[in-house]
N, C-alpha and C. Protein backbone atom coordinates (compact mmCIF):
# COMPACT_ATOMS: atom_id res chain seq x y z
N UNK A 1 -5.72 -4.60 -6.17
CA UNK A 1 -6.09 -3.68 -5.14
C UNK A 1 -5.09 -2.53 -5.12
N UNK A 2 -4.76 -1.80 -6.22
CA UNK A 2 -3.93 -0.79 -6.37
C UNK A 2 -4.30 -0.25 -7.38
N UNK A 3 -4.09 1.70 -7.20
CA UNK A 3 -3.43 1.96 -6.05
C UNK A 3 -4.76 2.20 -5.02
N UNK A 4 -4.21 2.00 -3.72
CA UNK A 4 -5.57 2.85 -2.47
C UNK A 4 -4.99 4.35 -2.34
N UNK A 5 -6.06 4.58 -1.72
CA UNK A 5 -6.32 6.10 -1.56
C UNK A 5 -6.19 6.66 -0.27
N UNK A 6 -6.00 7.22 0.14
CA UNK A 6 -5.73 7.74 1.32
C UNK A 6 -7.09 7.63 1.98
N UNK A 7 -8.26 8.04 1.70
CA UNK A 7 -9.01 7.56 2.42
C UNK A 7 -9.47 6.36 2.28
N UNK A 8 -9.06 5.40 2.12
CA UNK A 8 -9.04 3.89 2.34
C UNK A 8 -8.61 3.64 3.60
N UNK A 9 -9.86 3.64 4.68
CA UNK A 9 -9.56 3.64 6.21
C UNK A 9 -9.20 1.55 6.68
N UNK A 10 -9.22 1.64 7.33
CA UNK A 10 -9.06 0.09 7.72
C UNK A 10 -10.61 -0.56 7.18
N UNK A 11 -11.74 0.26 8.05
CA UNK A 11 -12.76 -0.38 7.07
C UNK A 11 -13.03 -0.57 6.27
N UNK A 12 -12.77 0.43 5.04
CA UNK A 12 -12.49 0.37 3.27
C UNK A 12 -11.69 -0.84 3.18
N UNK A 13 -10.57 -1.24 4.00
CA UNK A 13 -9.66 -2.29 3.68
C UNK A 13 -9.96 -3.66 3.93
N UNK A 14 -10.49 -3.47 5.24
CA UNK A 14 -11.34 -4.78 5.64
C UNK A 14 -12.13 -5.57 4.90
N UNK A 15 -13.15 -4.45 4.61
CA UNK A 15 -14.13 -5.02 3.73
C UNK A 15 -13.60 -5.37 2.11
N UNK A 16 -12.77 -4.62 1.72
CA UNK A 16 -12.20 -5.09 0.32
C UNK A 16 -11.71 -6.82 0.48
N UNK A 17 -10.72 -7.00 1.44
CA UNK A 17 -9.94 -7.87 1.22
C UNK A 17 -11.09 -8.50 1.66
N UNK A 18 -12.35 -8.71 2.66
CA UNK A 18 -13.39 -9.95 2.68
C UNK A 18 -13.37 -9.93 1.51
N UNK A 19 -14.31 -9.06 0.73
CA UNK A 19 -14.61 -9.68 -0.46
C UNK A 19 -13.74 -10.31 -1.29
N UNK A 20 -12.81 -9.93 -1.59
CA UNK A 20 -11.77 -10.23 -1.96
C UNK A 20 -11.07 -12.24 -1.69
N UNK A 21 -11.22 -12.17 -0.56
CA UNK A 21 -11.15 -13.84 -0.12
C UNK A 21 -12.06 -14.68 -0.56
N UNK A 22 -13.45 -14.04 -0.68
CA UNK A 22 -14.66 -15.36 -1.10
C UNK A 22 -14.71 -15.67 -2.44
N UNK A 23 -13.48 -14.37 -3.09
CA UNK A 23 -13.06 -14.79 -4.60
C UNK A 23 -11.74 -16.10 -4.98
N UNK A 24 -11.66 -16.57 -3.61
CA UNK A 24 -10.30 -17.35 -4.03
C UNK A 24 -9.24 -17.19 -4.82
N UNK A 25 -8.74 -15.66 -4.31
CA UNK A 25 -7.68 -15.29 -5.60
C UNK A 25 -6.20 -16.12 -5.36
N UNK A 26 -5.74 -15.97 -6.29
CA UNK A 26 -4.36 -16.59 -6.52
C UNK A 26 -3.57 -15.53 -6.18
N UNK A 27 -3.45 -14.53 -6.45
CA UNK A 27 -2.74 -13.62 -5.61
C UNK A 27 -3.52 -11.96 -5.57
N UNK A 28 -2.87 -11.57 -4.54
CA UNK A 28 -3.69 -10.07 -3.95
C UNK A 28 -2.20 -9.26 -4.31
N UNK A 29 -2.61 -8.40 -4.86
CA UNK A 29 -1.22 -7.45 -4.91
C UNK A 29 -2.48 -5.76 -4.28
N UNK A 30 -1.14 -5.12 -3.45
CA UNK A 30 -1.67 -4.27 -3.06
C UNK A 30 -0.33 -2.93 -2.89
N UNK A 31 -0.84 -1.88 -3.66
CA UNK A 31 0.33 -0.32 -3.54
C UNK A 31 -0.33 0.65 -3.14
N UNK A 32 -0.29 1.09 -2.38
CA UNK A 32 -0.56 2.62 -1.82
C UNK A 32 -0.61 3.60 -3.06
N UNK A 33 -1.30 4.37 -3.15
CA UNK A 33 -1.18 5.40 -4.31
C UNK A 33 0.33 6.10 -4.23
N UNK A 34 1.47 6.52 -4.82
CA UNK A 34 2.27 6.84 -4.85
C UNK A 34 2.03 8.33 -5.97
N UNK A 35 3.51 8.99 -5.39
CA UNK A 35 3.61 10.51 -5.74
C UNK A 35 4.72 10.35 -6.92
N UNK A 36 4.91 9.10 -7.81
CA UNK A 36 4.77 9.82 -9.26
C UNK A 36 4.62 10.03 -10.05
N UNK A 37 5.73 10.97 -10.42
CA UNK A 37 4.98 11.34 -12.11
C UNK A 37 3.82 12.69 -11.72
N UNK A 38 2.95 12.59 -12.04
CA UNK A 38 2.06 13.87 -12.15
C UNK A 38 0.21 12.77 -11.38
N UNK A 39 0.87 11.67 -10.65
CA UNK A 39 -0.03 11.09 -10.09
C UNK A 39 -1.14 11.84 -9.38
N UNK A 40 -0.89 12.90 -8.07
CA UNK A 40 -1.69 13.16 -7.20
C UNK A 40 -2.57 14.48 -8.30
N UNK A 41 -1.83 15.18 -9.16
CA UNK A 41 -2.87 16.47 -9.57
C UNK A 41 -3.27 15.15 -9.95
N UNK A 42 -3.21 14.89 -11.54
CA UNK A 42 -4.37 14.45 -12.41
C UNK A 42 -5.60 13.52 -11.42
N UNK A 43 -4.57 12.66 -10.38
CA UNK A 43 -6.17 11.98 -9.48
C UNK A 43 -7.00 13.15 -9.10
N UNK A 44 -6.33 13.96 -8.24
CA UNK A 44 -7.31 14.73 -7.11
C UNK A 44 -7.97 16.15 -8.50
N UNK A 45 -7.22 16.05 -9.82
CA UNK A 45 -8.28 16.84 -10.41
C UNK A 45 -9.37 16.24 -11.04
N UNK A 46 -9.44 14.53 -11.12
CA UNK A 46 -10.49 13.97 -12.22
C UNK A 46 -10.93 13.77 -10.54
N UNK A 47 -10.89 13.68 -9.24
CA UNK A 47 -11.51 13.34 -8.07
C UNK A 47 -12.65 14.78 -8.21
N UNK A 48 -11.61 15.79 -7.87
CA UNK A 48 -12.88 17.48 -8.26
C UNK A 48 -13.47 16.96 -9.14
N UNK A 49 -13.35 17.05 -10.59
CA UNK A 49 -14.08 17.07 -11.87
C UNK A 49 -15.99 16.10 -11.09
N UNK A 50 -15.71 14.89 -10.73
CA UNK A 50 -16.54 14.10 -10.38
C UNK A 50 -17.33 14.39 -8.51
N UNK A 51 -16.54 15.92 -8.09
CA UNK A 51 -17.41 15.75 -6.70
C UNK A 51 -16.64 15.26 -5.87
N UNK A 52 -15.80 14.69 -5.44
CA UNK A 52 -15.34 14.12 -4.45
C UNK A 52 -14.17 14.79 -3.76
N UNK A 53 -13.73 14.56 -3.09
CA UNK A 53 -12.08 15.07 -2.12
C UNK A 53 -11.41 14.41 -2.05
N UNK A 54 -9.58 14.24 -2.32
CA UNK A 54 -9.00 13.40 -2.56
C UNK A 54 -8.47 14.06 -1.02
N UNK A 55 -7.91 13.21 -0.29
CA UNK A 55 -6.65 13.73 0.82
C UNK A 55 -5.32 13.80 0.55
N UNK A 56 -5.08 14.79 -0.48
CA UNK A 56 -3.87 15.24 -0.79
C UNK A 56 -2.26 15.93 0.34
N UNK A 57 -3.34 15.94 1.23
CA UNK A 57 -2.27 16.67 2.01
C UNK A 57 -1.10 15.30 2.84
N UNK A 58 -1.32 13.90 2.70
CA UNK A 58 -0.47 13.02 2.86
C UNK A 58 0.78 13.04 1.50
N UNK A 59 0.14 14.05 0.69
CA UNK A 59 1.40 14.18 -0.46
C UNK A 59 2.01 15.18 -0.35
N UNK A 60 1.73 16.61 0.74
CA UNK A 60 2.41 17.26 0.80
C UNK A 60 4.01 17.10 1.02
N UNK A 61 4.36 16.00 1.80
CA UNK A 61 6.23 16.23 2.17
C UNK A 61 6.25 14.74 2.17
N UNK A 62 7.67 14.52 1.55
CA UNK A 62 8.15 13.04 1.25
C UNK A 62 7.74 12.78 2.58
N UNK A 63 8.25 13.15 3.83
CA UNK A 63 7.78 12.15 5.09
C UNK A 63 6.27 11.35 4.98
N UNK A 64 5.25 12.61 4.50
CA UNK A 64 3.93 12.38 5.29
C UNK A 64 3.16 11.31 4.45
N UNK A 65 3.84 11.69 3.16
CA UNK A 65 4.25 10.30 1.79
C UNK A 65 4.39 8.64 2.80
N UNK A 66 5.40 8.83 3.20
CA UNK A 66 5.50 7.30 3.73
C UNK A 66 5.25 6.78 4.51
N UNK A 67 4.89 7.77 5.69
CA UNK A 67 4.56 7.66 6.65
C UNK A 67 2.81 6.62 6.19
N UNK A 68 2.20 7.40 5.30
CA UNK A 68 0.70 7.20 4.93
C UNK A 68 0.92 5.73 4.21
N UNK A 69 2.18 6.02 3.16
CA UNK A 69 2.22 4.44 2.90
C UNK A 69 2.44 3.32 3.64
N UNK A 70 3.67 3.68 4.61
CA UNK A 70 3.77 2.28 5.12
C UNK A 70 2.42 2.15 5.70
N UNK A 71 1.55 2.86 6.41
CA UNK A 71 0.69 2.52 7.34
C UNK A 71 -0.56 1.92 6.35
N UNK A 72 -0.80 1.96 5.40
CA UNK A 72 -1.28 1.49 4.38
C UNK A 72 -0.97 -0.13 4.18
N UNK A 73 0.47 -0.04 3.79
CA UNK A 73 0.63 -1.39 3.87
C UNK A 73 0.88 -2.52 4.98
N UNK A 74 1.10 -1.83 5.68
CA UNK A 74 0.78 -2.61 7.17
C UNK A 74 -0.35 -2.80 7.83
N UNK A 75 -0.98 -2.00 7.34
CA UNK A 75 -2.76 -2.12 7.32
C UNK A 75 -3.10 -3.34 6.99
N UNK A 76 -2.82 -3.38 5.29
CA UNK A 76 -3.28 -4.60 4.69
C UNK A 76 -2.57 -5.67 4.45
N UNK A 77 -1.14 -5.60 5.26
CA UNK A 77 -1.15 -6.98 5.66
C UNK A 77 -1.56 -7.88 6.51
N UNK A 78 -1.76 -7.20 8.02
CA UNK A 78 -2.21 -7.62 8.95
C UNK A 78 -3.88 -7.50 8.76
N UNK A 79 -4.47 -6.77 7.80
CA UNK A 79 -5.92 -7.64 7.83
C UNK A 79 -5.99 -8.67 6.36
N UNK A 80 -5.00 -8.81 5.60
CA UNK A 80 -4.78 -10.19 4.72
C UNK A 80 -4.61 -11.55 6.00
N UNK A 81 -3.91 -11.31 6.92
CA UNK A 81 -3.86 -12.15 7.21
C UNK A 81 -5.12 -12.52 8.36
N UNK A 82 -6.21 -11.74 8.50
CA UNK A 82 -7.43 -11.52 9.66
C UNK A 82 -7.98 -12.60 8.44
N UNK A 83 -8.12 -12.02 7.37
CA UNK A 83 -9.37 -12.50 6.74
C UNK A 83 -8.61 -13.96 6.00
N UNK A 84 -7.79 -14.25 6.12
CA UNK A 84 -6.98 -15.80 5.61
C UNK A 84 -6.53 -15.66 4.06
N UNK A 85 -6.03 -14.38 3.80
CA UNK A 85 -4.72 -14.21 2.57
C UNK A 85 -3.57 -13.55 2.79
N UNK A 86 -3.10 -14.61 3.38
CA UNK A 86 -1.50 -13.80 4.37
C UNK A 86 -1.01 -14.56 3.13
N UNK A 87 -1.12 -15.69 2.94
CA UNK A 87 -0.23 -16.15 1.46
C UNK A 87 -0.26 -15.65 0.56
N UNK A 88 -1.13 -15.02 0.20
CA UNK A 88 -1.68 -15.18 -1.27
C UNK A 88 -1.32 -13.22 -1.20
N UNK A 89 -0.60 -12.46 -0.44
CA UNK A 89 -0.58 -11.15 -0.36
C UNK A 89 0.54 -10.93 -0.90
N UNK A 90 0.46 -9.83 -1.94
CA UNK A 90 1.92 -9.38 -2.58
C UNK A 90 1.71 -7.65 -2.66
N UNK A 91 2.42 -6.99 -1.33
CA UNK A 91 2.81 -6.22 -1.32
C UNK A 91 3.49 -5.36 -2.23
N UNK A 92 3.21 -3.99 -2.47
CA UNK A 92 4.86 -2.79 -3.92
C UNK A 92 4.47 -2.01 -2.96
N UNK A 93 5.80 -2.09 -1.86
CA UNK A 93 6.13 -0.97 -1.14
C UNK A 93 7.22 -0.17 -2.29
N UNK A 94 7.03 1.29 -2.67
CA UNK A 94 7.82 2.18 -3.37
C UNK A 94 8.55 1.70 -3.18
N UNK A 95 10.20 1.99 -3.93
CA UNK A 95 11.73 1.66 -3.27
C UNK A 95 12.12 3.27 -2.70
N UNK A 96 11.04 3.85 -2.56
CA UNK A 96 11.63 5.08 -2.08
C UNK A 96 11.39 5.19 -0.24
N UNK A 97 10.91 3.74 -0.27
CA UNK A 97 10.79 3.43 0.95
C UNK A 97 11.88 2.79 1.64
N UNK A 98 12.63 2.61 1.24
CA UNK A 98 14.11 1.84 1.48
C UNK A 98 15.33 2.72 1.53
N UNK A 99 14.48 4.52 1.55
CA UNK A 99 15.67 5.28 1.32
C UNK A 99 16.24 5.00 2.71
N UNK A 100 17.99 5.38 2.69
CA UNK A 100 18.81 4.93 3.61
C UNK A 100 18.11 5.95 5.15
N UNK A 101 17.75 7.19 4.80
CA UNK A 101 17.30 7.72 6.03
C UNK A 101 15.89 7.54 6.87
N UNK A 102 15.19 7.11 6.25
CA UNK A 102 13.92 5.98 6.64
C UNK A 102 14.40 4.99 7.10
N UNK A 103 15.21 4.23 6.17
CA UNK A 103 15.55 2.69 7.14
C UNK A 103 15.92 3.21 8.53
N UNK A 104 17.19 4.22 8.54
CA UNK A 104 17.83 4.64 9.85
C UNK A 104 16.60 4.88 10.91
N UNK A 105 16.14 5.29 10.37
CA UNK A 105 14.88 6.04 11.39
C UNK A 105 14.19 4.84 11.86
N UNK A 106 14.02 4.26 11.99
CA UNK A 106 13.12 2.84 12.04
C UNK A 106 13.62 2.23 13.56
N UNK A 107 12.37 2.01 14.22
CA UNK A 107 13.18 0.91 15.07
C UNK A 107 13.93 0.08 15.12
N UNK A 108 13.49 -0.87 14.34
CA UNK A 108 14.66 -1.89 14.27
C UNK A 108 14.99 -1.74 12.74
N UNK A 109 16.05 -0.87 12.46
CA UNK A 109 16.37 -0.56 10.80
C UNK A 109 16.56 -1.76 10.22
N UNK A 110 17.14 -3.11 10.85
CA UNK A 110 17.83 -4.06 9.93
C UNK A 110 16.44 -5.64 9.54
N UNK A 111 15.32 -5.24 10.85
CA UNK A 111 14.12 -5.94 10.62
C UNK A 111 13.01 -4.95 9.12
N UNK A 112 13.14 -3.88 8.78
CA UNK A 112 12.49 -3.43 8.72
C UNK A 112 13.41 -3.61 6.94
N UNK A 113 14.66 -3.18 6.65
CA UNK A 113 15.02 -3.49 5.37
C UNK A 113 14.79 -5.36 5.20
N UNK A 114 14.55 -5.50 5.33
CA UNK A 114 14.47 -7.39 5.67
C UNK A 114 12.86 -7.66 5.34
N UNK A 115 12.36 -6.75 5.68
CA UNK A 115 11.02 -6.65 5.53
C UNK A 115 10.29 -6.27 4.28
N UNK A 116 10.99 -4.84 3.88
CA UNK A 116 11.26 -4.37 2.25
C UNK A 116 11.83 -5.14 1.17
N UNK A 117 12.88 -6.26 1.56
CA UNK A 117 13.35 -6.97 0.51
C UNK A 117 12.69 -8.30 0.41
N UNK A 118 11.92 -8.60 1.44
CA UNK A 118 10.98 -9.81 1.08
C UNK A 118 9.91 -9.33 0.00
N UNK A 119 9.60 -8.01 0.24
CA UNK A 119 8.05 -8.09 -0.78
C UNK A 119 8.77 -7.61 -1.78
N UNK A 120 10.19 -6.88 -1.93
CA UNK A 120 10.68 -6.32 -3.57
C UNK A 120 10.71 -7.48 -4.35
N UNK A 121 11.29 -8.89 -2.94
CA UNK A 121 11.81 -10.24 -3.98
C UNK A 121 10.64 -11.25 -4.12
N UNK A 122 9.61 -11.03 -3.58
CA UNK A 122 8.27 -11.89 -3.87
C UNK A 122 8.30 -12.61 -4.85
N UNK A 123 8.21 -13.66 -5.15
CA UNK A 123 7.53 -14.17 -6.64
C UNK A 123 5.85 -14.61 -6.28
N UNK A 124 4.82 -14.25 -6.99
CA UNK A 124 3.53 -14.10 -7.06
C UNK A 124 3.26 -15.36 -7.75
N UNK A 125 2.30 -16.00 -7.17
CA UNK A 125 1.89 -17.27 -7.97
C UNK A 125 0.87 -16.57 -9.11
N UNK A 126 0.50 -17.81 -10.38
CA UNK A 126 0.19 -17.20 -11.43
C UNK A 126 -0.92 -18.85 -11.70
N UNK A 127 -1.83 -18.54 -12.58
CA UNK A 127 -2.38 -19.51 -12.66
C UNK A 127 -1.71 -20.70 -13.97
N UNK A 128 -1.88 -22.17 -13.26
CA UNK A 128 -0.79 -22.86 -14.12
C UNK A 128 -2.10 -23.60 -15.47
């Protein structure tokens, strides 16, 4: 389930991860589309090429960047765990999400790096 798109609303998400559960996966990994490399042109120009609108403007400024991600991934954890794959969910929050002035900014900065280093240190089950 990576990467999502900015318009991947909760309902886009909802409904993925149902389907997604009646597949009995072994694990769900899920990343927000991220800004790099030359990620957002080449999407949002093969998005034109084919008709569509990408919502690029969450890539305008590192903030509006993470802001879109975390809410992304907090999205889909809390409906992994609606639809019954809170286990089986493996989060790639960027590490540019762990920059020191984001953590600061955070309510509780020291819940929230605690939070980032559980899904960096995940180990993902694999089929035996």
């Amino acid at each position: 389930m990576a990467p999502t798109y900015p318009e991947c609303d909760e309902t886009d998400l909802r409904a993925t991860l149902k389907a997604i559960a009646e597949l009995k996966p072994i694990t769900v990994f899920h990343e927000p589309i991220n800004i790099r490399a030359e990620n957002v042109a080449r999407i949002a120009e093969e998005a034109r090429m084919r008709g569509a609108h990408l919502n690029t403007d969450v890539f305008s400024t590192r903030n509006s960047w993470q802001k879109y991600a975390l809410g992304s991934l907090k999205s889909v954890q809390l409906i992994a765990k609606e639809v019954g794959l809170k286990t089986r969910l493996h989060l790639w929050p960027d590490k540019s999400l762990g920059s020191a002035d984001l953590v600061e900014s955070m309510p509780k900065p020291a819940a929230y790096q605690q939070w980032l280093l559980r899904w960096w240190n995940r180990v993902s089950e694999w089929p035996r």
